[in-house]
N, C-alpha and C. Protein backbone atom coordinates (compact mmCIF):
# COMPACT_ATOMS: atom_id res chain seq x y z
N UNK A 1 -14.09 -21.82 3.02
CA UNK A 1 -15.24 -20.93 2.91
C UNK A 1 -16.49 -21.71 2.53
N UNK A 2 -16.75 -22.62 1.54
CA UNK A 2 -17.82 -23.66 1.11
C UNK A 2 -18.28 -24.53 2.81
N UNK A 3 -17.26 -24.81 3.20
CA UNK A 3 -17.48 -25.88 3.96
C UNK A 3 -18.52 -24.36 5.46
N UNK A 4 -17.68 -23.40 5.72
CA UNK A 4 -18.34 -22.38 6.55
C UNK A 4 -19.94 -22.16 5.97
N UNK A 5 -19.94 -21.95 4.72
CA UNK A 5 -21.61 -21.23 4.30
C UNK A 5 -22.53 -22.48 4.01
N UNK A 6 -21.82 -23.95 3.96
CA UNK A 6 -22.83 -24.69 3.86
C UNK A 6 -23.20 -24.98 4.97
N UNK A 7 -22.29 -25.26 6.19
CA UNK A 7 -22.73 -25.38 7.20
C UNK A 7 -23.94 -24.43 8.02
N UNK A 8 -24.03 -23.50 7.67
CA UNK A 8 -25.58 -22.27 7.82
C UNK A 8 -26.41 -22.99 6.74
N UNK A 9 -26.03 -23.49 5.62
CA UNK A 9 -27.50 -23.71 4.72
C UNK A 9 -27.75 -22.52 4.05
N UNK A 10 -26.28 -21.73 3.40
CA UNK A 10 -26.51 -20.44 2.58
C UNK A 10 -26.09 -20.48 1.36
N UNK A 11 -26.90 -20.23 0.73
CA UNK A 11 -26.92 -20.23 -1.02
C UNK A 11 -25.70 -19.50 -1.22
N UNK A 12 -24.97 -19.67 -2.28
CA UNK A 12 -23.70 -18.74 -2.19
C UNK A 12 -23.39 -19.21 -4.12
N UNK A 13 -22.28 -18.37 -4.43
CA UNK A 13 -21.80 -18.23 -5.68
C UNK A 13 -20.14 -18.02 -5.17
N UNK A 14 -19.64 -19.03 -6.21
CA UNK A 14 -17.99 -18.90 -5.75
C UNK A 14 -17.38 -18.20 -7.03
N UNK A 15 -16.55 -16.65 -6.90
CA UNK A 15 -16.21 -15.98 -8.07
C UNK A 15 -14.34 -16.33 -7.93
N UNK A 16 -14.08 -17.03 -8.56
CA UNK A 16 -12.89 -17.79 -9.23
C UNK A 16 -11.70 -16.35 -8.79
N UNK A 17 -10.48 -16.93 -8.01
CA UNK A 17 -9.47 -15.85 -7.63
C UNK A 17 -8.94 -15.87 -9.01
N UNK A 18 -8.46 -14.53 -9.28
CA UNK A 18 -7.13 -14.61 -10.49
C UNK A 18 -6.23 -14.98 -10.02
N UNK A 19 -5.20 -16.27 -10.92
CA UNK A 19 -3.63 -16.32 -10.44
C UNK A 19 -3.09 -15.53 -11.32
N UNK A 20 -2.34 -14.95 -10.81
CA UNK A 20 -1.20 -14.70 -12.13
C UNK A 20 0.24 -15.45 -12.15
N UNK A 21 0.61 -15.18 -12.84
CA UNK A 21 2.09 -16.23 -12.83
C UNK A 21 3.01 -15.74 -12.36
N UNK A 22 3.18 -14.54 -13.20
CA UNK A 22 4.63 -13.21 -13.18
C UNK A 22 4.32 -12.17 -12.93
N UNK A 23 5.30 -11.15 -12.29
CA UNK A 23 4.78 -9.55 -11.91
C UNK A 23 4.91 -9.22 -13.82
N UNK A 24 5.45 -10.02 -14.51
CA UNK A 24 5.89 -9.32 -16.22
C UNK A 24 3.78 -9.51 -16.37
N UNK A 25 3.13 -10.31 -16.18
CA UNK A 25 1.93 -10.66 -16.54
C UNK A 25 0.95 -8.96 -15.93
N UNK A 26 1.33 -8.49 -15.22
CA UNK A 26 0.77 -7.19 -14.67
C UNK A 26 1.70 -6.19 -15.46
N UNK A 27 0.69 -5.37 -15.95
CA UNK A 27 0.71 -4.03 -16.21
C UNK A 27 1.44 -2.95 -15.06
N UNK A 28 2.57 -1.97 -15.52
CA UNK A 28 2.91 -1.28 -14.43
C UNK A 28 2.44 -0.13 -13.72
N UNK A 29 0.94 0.01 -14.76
CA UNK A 29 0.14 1.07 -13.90
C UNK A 29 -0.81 0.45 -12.60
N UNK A 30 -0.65 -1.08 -12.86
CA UNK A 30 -1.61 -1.94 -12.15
C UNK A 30 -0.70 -2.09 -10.42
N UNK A 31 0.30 -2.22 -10.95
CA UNK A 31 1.55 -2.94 -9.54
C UNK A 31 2.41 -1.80 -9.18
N UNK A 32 2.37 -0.73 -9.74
CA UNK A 32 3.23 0.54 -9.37
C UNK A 32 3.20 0.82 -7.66
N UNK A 33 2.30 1.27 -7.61
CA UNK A 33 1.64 1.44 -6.12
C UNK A 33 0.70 1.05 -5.23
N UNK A 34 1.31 -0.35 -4.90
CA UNK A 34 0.41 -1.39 -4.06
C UNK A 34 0.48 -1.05 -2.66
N UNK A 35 -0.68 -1.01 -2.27
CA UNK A 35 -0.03 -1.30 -0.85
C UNK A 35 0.46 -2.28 0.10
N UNK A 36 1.26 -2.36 0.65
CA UNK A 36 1.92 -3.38 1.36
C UNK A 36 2.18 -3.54 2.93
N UNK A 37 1.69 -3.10 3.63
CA UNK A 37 1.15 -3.04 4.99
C UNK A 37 2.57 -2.15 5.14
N UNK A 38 3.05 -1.43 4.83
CA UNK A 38 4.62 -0.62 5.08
C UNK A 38 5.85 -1.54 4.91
N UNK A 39 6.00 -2.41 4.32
CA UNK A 39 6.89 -3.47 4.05
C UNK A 39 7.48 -3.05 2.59
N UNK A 40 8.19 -2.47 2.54
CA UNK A 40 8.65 -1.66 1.25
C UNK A 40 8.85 -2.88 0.01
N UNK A 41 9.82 -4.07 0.80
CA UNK A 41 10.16 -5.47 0.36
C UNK A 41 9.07 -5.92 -0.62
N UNK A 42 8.16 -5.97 -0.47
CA UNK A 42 6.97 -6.88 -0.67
C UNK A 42 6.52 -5.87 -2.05
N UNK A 43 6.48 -4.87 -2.04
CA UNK A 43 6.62 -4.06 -3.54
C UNK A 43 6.78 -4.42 -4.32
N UNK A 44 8.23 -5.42 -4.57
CA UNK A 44 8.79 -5.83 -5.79
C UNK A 44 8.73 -7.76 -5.68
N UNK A 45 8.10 -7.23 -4.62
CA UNK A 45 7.97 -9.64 -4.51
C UNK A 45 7.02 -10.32 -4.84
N UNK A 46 7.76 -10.90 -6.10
CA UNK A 46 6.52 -11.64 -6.95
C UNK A 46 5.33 -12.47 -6.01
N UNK A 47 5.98 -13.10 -4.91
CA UNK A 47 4.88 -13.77 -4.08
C UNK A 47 3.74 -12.93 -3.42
N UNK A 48 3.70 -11.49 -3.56
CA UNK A 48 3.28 -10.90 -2.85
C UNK A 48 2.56 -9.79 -3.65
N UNK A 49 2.99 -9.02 -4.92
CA UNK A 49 2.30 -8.56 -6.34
C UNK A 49 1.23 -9.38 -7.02
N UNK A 50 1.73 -10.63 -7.08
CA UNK A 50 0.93 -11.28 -7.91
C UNK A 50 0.03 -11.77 -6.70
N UNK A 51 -0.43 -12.11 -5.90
CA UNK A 51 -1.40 -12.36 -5.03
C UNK A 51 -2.53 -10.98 -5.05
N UNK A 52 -1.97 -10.22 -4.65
CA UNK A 52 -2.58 -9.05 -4.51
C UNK A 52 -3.29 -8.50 -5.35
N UNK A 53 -2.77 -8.51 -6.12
CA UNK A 53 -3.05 -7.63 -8.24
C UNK A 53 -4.56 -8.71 -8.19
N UNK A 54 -4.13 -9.99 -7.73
CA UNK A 54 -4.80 -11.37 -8.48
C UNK A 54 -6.45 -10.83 -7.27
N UNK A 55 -6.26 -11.11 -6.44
CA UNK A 55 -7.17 -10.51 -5.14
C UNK A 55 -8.27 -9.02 -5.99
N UNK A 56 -7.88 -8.87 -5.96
CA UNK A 56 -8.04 -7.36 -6.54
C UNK A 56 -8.88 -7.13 -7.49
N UNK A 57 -8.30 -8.00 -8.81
CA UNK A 57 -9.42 -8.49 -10.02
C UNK A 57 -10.08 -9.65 -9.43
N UNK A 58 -9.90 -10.55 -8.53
CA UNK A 58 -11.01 -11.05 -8.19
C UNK A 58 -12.27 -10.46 -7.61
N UNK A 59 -12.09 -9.18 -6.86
CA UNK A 59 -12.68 -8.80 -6.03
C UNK A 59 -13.33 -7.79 -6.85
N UNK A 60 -12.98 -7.18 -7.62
CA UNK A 60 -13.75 -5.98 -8.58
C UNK A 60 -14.63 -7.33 -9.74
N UNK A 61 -14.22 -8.32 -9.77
CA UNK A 61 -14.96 -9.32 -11.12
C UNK A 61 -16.27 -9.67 -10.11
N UNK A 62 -16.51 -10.26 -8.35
CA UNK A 62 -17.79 -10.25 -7.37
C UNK A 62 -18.59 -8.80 -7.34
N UNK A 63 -17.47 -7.70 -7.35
CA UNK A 63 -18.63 -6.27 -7.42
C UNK A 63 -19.30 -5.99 -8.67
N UNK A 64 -18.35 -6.14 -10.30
CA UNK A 64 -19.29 -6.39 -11.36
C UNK A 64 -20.47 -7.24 -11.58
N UNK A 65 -20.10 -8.72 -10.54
CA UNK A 65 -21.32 -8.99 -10.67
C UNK A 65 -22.57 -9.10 -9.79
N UNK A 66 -22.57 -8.42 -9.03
CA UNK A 66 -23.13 -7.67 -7.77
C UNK A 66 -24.34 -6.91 -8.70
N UNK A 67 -23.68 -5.93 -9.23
CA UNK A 67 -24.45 -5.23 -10.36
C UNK A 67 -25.41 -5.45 -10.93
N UNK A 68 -25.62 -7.47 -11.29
CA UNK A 68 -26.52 -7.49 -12.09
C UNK A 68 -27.57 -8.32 -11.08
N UNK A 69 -27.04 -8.33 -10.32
CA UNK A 69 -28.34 -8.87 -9.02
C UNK A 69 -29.39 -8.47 -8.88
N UNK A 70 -30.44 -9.14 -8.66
CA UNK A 70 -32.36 -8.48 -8.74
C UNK A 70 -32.23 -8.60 -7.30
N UNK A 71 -31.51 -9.09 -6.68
CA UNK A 71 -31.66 -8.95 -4.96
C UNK A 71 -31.26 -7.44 -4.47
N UNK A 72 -31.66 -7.21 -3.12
CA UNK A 72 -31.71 -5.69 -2.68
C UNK A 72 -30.32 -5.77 -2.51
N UNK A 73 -29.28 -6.92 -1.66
CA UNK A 73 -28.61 -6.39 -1.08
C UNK A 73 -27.72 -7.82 -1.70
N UNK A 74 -25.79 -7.90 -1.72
CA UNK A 74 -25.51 -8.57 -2.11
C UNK A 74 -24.28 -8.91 -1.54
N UNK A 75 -23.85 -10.07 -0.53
CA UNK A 75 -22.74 -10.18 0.54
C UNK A 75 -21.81 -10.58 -0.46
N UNK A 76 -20.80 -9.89 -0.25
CA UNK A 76 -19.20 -10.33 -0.55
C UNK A 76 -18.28 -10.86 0.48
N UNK A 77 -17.52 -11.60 0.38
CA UNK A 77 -17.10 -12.35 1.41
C UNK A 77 -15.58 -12.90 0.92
N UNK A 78 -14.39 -12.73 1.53
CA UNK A 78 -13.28 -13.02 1.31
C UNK A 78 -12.53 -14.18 2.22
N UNK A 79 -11.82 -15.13 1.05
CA UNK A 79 -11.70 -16.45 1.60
C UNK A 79 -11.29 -16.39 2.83
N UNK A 80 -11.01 -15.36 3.47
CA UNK A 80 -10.52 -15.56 5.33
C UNK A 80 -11.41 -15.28 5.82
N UNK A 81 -12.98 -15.09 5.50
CA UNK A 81 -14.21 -14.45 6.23
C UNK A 81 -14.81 -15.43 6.89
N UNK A 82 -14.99 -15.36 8.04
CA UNK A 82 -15.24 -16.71 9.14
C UNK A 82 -16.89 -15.88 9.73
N UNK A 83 -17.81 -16.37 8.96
CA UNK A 83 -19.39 -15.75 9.23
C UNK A 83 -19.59 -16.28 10.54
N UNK A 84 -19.78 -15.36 11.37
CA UNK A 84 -21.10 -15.58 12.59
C UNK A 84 -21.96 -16.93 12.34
N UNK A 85 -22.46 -17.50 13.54
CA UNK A 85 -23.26 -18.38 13.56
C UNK A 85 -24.89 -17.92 13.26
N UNK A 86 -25.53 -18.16 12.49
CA UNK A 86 -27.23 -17.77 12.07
C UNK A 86 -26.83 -16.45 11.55
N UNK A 87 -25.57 -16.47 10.66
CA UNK A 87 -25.50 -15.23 9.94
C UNK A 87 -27.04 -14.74 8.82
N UNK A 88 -27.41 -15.95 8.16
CA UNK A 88 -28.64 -15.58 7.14
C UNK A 88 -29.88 -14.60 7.95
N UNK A 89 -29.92 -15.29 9.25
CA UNK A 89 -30.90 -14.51 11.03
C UNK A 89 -30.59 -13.39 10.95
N UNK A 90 -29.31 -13.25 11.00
CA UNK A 90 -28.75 -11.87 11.41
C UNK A 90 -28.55 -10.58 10.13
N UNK A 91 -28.84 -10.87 9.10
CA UNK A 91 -28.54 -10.41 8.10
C UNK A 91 -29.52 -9.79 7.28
N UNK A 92 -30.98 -10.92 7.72
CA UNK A 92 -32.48 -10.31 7.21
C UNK A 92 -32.74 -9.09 8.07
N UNK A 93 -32.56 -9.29 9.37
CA UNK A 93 -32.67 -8.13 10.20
C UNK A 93 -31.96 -6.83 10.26
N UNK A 94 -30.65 -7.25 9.98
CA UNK A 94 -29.97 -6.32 9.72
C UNK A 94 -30.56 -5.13 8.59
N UNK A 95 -30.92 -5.91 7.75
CA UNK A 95 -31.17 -5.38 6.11
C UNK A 95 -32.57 -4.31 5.82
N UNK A 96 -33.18 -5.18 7.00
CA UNK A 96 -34.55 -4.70 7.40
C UNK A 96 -34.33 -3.47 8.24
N UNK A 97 -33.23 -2.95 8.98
CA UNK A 97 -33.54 -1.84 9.75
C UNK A 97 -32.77 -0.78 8.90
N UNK A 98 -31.79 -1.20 8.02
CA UNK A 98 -30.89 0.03 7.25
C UNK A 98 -31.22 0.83 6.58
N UNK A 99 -31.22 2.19 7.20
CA UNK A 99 -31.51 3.33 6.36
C UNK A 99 -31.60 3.18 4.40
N UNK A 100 -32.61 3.81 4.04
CA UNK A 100 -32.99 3.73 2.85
C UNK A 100 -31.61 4.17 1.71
N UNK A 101 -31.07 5.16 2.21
CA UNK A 101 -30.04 6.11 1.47
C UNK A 101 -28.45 5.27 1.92
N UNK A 102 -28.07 4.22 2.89
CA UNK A 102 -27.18 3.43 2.66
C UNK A 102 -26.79 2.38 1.42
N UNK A 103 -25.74 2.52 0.65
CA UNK A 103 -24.69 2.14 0.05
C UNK A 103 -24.71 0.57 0.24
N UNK A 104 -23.87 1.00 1.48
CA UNK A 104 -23.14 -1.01 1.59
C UNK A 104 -22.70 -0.24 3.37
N UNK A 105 -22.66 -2.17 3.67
CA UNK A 105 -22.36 -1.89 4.61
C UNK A 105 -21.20 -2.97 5.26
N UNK A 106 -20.44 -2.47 5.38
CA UNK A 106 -19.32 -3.38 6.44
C UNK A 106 -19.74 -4.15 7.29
N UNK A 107 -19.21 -5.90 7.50
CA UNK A 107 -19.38 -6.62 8.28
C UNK A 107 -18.09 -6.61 8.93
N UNK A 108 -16.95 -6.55 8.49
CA UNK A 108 -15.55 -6.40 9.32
C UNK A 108 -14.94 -5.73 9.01
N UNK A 109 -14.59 -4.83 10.32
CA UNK A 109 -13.29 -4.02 10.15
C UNK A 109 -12.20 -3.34 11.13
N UNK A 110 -11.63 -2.72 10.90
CA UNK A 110 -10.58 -2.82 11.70
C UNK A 110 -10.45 -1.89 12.99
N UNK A 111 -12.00 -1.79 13.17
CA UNK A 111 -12.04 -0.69 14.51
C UNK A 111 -12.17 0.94 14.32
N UNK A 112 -11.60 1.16 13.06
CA UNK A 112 -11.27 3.14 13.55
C UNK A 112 -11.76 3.54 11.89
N UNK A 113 -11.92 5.10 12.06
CA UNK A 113 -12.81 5.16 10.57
C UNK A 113 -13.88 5.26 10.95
N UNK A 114 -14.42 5.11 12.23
CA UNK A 114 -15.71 5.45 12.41
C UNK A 114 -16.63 5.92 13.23
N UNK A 115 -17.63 6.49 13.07
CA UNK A 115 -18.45 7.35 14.38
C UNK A 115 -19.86 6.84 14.32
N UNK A 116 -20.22 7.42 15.64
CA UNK A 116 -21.67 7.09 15.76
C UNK A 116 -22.69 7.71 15.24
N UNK A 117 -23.56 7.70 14.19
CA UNK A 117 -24.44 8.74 14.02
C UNK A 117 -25.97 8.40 13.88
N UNK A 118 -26.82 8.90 14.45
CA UNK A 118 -28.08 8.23 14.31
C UNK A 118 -28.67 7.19 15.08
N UNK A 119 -27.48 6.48 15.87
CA UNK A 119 -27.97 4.92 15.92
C UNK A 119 -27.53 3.86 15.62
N UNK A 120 -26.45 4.70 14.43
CA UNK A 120 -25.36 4.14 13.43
C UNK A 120 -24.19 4.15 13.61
N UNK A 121 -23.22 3.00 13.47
CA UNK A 121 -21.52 3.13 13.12
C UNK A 121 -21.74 3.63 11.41
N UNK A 122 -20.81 4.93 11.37
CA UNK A 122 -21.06 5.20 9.95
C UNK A 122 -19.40 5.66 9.56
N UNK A 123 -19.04 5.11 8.50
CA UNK A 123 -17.67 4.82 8.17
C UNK A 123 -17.42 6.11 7.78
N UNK A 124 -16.62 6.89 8.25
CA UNK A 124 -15.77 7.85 8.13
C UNK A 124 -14.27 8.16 6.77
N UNK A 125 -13.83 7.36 7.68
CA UNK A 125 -12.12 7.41 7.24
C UNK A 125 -11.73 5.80 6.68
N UNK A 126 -10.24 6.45 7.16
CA UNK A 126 -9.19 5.55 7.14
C UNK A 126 -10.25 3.88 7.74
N UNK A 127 -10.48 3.29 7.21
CA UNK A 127 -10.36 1.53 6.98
C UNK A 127 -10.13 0.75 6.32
N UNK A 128 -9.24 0.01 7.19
CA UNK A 128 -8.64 -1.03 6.44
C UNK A 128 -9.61 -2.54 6.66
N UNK A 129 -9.77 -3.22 5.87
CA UNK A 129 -10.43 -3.97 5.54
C UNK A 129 -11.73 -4.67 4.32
N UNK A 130 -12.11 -5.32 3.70
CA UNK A 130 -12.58 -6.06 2.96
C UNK A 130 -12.81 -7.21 2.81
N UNK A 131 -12.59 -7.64 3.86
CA UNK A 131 -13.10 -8.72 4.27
C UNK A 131 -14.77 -9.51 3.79
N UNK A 132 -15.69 -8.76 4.55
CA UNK A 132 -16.97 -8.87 4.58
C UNK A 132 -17.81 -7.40 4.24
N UNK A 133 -18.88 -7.82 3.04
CA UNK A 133 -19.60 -6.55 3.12
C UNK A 133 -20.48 -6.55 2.50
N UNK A 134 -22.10 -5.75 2.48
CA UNK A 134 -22.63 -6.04 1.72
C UNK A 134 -22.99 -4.81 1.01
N UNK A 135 -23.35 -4.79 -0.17
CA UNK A 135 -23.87 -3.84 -0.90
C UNK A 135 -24.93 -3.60 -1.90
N UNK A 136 -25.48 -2.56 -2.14
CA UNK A 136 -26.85 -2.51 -2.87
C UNK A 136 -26.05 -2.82 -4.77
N UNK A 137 -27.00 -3.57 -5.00
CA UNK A 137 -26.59 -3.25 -6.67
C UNK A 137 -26.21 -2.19 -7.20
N UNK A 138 -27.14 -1.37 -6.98
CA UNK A 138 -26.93 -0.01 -7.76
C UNK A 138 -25.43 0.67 -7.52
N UNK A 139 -25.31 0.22 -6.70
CA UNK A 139 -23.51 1.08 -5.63
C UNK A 139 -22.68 0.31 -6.46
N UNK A 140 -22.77 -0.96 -7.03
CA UNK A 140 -21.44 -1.52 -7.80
C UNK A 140 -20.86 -1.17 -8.57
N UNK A 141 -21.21 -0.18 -9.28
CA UNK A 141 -20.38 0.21 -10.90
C UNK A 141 -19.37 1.10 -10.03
N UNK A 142 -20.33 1.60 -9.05
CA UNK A 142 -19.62 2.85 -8.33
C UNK A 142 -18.11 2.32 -7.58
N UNK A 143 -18.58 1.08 -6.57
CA UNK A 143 -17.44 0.50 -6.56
C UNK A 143 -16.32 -0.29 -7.20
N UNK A 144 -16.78 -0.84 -8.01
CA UNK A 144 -15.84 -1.60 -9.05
C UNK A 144 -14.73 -0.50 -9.45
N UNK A 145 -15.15 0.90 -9.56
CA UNK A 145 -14.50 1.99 -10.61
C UNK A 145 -13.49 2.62 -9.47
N UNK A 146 -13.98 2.70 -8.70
CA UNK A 146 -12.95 2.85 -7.05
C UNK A 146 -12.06 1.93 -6.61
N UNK A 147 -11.93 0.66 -7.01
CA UNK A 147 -11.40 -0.24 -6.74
C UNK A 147 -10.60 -0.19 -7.93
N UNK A 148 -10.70 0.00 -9.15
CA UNK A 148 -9.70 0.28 -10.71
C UNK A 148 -8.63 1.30 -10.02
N UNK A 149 -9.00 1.97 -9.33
CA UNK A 149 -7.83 3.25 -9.42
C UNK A 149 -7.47 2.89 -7.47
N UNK A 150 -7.46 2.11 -7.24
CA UNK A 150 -7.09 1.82 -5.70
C UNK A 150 -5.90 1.83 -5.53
N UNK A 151 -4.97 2.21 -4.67
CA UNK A 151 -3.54 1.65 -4.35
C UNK A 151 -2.88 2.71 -3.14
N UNK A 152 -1.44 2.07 -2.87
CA UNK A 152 -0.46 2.90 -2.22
C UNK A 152 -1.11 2.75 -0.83
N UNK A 153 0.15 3.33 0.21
CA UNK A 153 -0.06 2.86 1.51
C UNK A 153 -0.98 4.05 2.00
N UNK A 154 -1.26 5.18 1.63
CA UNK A 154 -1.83 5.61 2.44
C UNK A 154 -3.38 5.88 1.79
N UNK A 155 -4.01 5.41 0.88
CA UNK A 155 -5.09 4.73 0.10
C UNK A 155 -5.81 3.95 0.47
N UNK A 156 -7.01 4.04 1.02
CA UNK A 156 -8.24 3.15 1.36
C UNK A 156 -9.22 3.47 0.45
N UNK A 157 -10.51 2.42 0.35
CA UNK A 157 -11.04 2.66 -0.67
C UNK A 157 -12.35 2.64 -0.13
N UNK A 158 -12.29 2.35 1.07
CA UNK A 158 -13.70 2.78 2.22
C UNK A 158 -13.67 4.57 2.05
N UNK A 159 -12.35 4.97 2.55
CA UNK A 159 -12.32 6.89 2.58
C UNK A 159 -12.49 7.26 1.30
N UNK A 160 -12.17 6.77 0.16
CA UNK A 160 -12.31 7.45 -1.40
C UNK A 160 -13.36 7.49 -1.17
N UNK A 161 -14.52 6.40 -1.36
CA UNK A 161 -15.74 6.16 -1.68
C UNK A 161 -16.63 7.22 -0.36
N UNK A 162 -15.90 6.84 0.57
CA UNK A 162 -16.81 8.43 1.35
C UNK A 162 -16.68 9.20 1.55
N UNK A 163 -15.36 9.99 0.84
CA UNK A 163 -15.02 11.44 0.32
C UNK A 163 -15.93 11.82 -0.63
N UNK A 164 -16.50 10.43 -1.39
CA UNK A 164 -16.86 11.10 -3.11
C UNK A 164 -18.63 10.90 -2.88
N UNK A 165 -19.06 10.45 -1.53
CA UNK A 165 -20.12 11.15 -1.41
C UNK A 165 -20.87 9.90 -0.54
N UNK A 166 -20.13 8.81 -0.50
CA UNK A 166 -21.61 7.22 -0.65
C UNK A 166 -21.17 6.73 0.85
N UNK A 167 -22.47 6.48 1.30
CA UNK A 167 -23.19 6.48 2.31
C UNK A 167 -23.18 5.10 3.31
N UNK A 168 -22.12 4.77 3.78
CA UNK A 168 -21.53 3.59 4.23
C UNK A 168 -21.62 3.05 5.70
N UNK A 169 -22.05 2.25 5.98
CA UNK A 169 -22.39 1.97 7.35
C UNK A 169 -21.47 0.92 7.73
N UNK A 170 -21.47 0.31 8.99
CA UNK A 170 -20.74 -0.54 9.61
C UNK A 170 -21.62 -1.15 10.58
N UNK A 171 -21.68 -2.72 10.81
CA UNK A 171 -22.63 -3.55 11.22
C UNK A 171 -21.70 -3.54 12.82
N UNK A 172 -22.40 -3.29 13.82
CA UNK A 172 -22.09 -3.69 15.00
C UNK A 172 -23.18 -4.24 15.83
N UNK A 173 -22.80 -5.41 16.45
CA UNK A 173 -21.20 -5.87 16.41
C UNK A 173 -21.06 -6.47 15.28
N UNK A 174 -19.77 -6.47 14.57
CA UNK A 174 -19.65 -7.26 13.65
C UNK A 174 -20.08 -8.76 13.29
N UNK A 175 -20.64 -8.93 12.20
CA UNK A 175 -21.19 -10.17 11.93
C UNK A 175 -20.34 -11.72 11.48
N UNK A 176 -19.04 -10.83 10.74
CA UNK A 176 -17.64 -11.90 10.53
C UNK A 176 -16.82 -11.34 11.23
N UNK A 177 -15.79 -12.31 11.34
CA UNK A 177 -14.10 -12.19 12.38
C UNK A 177 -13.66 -12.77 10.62
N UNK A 178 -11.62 -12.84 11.13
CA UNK A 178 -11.02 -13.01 9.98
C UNK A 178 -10.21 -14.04 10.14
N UNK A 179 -10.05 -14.74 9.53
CA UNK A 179 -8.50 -15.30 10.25
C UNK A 179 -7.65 -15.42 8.87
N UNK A 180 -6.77 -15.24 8.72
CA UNK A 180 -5.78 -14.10 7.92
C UNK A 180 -4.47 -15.64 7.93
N UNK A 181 -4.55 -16.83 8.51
CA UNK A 181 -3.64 -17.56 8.25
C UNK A 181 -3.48 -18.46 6.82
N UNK A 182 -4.53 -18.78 6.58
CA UNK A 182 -4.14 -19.04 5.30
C UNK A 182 -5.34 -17.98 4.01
N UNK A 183 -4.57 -17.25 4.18
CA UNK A 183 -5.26 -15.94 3.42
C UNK A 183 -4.63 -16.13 2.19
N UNK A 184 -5.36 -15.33 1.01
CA UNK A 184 -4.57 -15.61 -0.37
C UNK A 184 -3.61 -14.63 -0.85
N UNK A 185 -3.79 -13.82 0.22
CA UNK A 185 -2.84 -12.55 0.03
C UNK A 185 -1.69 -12.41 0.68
N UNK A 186 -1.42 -12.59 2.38
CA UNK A 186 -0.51 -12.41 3.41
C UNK A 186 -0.33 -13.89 3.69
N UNK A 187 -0.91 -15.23 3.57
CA UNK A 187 -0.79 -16.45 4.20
C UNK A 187 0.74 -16.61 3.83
N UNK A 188 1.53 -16.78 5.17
CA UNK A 188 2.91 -17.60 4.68
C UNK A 188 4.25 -16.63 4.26
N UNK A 189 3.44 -15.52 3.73
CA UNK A 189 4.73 -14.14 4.13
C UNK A 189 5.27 -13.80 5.58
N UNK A 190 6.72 -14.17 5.73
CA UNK A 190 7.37 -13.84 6.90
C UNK A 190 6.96 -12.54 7.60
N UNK A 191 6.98 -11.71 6.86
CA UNK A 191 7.10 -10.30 7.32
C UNK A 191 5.19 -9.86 8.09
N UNK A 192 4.53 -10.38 7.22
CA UNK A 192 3.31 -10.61 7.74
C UNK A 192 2.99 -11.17 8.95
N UNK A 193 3.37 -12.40 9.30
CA UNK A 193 3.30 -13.43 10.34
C UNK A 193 2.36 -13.03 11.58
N UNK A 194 2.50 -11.20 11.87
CA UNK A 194 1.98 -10.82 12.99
C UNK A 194 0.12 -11.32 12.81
N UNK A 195 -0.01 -11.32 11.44
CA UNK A 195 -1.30 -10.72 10.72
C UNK A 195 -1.87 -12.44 10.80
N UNK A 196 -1.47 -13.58 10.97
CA UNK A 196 -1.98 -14.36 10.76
C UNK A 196 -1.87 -15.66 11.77
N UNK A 197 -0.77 -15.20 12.28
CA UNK A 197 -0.27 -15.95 14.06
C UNK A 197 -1.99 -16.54 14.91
């Protein structure tokens, strides 16, 4: 990821993954109901709890500090996020045309979850992904607190957050792709393999 954003010449901040050691190191309200792409297995597999749990508080510790940003808008980016070429190009512009009353907005995702409205891909439903995204400060407490109570397979946290009211767009065409092979979550799980081939 360093070696991708220096190569653009983009200022960036690296927020430290959690390891954990043991599923005993997680709380069982934390690992109860993970989701696991339908792989029931992977529930109780330490290689695969503790990545995830660890992902997770990494990823809510970048939206806390999202929060305290004086910038309008604030990219999150996950170690498999492979940025577009003249992403910083593409990103002023982007930022510059987005409706005033948008949230955050998706740079990758997984296709469905979404409709056209306005002019706009505007996130609906069901998506899976987190990859890439950016969001206004003010939206972080909101997300961080959505991301505390996240889990289980049929749980997205794109649909919570736009059930409960916030105003989410989706960048097309997308600005990152993923590549999911050496990911910190699925890299190297058999059962995964499809996800990172």
């Amino acid at each position: 990821m360093a070696q991708r954003l220096s190569a653009q010449e983009l200022a960036w901040e690296w927020v430290d993954g959690v390891r954990i050691a043991t599923m005993e190191d997680i709380p069982p309200e934390e690992r109860n109901d993970l989701e696991a792409y339908g792989v029931a297995r992977l529930k109780q597999a330490p290689e695969y709890v503790c990545r995830v749990t660890g992902c997770k508080r990494a990823m809510r510790r970048a939206i806390e500090r999202a929060s305290a940003c004086t910038e309008d808008w604030v990219l999150i980016l996950q170690d498999d996020a492979e940025p577009m070429d003249s992403l910083d190009l593409k990103l002023k512009e982007l930022f510059r045309r987005i409706p005033d009353g948008a949230a955050c907005i998706m740079l990758h995702h997984g296709k469905r979850g979404m409709e056209e409205r306005d002019g706009w891909m505007r996130v609906t439903g069901d998506v899976r992904s987190m990859t890439a995204f950016a969001l206004r400060p003010s939206f972080a407490p909101v997300m961080s607190q959505a991301l505390r109570h996240w889990g289980g397979e049929a749980d997205r946290i794109w649909e919570r957050l736009v059930r409960n009211g916030a105003f989410i767009l989706s960048a097309e065409p997308m600005l990152v792709s993923c590549s999911q092979k050496g990911s910190d979550i699925i890299g190297g799980i058999p059962e995964l393999k499809k996800f990172w081939e």
